[in-house]
PDB file of N, CA and C in Angstrom:
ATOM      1  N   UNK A   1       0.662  18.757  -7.912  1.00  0.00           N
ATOM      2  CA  UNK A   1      -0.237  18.470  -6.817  1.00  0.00           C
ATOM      3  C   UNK A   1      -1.623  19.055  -7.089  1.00  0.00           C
ATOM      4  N   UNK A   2      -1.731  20.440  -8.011  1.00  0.00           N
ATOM      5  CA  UNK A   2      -3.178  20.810  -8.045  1.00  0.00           C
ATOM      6  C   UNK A   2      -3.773  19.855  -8.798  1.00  0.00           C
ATOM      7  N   UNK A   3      -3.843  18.931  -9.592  1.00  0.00           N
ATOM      8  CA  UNK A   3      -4.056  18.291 -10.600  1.00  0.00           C
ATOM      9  C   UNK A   3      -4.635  16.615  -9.579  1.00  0.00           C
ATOM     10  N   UNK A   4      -3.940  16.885  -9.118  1.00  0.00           N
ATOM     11  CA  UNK A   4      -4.106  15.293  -7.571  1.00  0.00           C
ATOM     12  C   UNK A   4      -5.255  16.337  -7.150  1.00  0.00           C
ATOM     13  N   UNK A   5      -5.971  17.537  -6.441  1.00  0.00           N
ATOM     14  CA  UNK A   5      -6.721  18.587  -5.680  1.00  0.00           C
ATOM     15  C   UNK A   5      -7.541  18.092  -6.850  1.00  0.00           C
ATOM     16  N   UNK A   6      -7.499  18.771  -7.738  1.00  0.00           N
ATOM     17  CA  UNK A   6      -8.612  19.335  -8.783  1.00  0.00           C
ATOM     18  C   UNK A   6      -9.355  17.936  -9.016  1.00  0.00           C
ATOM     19  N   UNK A   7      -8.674  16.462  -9.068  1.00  0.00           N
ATOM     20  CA  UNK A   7      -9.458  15.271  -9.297  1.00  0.00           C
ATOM     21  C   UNK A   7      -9.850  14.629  -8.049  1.00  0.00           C
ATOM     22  N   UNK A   8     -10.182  15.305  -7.144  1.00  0.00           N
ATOM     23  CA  UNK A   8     -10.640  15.144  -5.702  1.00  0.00           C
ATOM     24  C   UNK A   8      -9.621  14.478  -4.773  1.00  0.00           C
ATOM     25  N   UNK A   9      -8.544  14.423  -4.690  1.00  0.00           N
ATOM     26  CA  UNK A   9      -7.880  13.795  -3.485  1.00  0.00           C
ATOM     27  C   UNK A   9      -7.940  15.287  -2.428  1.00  0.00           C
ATOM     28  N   UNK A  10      -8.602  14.685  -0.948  1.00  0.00           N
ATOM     29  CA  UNK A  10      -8.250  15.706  -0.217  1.00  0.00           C
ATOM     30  C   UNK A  10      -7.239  15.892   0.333  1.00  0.00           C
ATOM     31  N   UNK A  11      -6.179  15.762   0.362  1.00  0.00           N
ATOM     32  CA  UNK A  11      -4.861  15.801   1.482  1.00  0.00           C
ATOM     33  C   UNK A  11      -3.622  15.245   0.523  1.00  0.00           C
ATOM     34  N   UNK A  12      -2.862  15.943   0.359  1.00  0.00           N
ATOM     35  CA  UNK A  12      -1.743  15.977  -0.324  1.00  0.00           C
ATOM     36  C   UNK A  12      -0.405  16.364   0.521  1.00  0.00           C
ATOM     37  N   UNK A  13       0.881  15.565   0.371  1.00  0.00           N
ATOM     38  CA  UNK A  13       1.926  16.244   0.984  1.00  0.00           C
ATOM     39  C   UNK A  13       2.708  16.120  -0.023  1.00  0.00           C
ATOM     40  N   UNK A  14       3.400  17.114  -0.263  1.00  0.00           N
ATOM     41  CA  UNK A  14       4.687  17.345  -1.373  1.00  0.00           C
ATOM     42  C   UNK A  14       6.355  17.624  -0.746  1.00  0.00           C
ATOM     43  N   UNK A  15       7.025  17.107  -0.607  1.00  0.00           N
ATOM     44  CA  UNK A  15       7.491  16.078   0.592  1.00  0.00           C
ATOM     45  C   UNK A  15       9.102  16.552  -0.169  1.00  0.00           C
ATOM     46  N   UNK A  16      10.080  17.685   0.398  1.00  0.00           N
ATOM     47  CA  UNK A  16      11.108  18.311  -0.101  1.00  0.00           C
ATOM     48  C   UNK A  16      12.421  17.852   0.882  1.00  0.00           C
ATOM     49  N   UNK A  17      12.755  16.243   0.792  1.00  0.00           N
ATOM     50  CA  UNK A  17      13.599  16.182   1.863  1.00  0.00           C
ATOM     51  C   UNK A  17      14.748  16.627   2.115  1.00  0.00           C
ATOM     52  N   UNK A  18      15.649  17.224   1.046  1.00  0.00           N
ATOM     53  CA  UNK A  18      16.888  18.082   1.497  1.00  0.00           C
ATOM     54  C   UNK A  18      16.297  19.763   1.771  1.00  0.00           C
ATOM     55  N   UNK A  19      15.568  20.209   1.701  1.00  0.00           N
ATOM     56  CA  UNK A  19      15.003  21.805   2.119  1.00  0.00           C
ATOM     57  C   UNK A  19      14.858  21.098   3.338  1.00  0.00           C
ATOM     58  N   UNK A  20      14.101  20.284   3.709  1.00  0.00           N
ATOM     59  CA  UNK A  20      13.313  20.016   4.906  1.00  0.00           C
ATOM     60  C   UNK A  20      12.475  20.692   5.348  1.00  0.00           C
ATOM     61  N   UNK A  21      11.434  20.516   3.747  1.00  0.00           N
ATOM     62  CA  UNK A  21       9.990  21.651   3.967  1.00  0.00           C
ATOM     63  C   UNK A  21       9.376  20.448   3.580  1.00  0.00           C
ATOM     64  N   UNK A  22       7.794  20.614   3.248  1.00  0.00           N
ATOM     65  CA  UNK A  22       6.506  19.870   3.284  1.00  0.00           C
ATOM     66  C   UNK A  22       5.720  21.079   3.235  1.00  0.00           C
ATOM     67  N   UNK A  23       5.413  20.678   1.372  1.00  0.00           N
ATOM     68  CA  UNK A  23       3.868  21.602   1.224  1.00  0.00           C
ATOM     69  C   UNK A  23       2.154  21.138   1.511  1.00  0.00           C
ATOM     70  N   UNK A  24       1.597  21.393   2.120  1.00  0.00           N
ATOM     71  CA  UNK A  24       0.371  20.942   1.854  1.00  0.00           C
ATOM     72  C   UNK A  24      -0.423  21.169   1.250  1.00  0.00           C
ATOM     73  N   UNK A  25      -1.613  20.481   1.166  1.00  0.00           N
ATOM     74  CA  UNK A  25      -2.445  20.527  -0.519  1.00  0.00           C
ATOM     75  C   UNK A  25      -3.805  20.180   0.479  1.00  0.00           C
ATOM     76  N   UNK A  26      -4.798  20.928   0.411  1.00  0.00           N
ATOM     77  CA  UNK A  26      -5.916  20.626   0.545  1.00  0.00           C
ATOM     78  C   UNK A  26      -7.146  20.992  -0.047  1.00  0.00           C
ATOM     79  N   UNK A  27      -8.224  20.588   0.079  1.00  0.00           N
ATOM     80  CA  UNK A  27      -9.559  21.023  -1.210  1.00  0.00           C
ATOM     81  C   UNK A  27      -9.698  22.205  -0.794  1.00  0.00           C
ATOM     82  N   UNK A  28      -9.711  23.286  -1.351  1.00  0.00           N
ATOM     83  CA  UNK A  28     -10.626  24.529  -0.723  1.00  0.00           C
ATOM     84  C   UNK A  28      -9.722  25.585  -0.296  1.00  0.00           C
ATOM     85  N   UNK A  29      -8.421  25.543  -0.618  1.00  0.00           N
ATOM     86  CA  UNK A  29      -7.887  25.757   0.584  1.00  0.00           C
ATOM     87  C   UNK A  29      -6.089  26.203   0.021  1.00  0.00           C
ATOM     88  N   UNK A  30      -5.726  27.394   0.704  1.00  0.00           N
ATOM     89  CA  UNK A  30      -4.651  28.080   0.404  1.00  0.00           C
ATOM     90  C   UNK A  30      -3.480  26.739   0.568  1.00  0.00           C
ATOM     91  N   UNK A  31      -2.103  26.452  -0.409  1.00  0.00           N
ATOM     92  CA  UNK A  31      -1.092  25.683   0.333  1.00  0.00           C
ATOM     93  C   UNK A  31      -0.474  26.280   1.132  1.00  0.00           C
ATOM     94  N   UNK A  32       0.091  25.239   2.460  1.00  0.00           N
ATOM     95  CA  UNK A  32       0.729  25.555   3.238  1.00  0.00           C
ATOM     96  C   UNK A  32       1.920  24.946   3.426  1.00  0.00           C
ATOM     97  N   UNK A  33       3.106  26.153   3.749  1.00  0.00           N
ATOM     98  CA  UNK A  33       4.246  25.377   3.822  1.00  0.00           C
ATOM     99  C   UNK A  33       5.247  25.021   5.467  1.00  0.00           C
ATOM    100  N   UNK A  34       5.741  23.436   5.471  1.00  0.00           N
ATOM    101  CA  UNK A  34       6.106  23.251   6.901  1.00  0.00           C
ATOM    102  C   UNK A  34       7.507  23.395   6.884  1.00  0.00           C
ATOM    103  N   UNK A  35       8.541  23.577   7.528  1.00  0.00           N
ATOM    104  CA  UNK A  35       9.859  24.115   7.136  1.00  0.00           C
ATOM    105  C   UNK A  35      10.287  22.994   8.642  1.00  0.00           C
ATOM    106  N   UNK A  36      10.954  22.086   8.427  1.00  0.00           N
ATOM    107  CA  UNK A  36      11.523  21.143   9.659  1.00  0.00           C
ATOM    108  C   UNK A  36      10.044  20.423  10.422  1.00  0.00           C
ATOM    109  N   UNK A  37       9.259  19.351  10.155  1.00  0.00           N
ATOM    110  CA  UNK A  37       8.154  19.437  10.777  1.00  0.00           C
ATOM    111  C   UNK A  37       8.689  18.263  11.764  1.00  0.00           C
ATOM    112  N   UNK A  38       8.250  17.838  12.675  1.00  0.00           N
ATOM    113  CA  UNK A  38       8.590  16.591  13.314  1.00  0.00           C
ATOM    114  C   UNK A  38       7.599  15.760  12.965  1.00  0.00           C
ATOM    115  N   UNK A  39       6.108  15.728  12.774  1.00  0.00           N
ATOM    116  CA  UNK A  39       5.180  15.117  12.415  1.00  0.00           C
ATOM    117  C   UNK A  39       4.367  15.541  11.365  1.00  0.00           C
ATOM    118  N   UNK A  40       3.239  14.552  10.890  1.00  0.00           N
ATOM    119  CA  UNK A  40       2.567  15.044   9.791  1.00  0.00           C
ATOM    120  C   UNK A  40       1.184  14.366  10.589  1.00  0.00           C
ATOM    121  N   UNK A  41      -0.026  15.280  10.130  1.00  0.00           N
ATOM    122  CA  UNK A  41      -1.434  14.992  10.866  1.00  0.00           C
ATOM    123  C   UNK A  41      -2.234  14.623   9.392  1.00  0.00           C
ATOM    124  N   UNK A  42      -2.952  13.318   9.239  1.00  0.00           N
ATOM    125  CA  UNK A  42      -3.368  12.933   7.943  1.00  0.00           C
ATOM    126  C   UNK A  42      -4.828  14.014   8.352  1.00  0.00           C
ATOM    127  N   UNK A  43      -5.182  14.693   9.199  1.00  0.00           N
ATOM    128  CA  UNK A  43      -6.622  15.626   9.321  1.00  0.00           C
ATOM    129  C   UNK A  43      -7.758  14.718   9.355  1.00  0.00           C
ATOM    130  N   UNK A  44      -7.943  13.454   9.979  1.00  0.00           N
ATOM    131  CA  UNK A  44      -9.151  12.740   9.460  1.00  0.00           C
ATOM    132  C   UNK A  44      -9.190  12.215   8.240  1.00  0.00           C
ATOM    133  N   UNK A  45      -8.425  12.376   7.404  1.00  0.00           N
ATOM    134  CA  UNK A  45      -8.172  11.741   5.772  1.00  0.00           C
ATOM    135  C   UNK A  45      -7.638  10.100   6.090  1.00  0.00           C
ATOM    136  N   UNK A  46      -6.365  10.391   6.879  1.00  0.00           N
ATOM    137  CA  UNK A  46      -5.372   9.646   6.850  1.00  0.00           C
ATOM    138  C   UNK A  46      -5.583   8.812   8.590  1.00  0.00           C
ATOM    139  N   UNK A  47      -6.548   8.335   9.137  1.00  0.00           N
ATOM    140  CA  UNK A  47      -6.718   8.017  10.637  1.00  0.00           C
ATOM    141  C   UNK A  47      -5.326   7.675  11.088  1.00  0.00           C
ATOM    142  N   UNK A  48      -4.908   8.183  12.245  1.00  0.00           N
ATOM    143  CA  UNK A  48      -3.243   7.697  13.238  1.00  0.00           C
ATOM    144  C   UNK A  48      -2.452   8.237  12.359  1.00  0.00           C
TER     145      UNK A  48
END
């Protein structure tokens, strides 16, 4: 995923469906991890 970051995509999800986590990837910016999420917010990247 840093490699998708580093060639400018802003918004990345790395998408772990038996953990039932979701890392996120954004420019600038520490990853964050979601552990059971019910939704995903594209941040203005991704509109709806």
């Amino acid at each position: 995923m840093q490699e998708y970051i580093d060639n400018g995509v802003q918004l990345g999800w790395l998408i772990h469906p038996k953990k039932r986590q979701v890392e996120i990837y954004r420019q600038g910016q520490a990853n964050e991890v979601l552990d059971s999420p019910a939704n995903l917010s594209g941040e203005g990247v991704l509109p709806g």
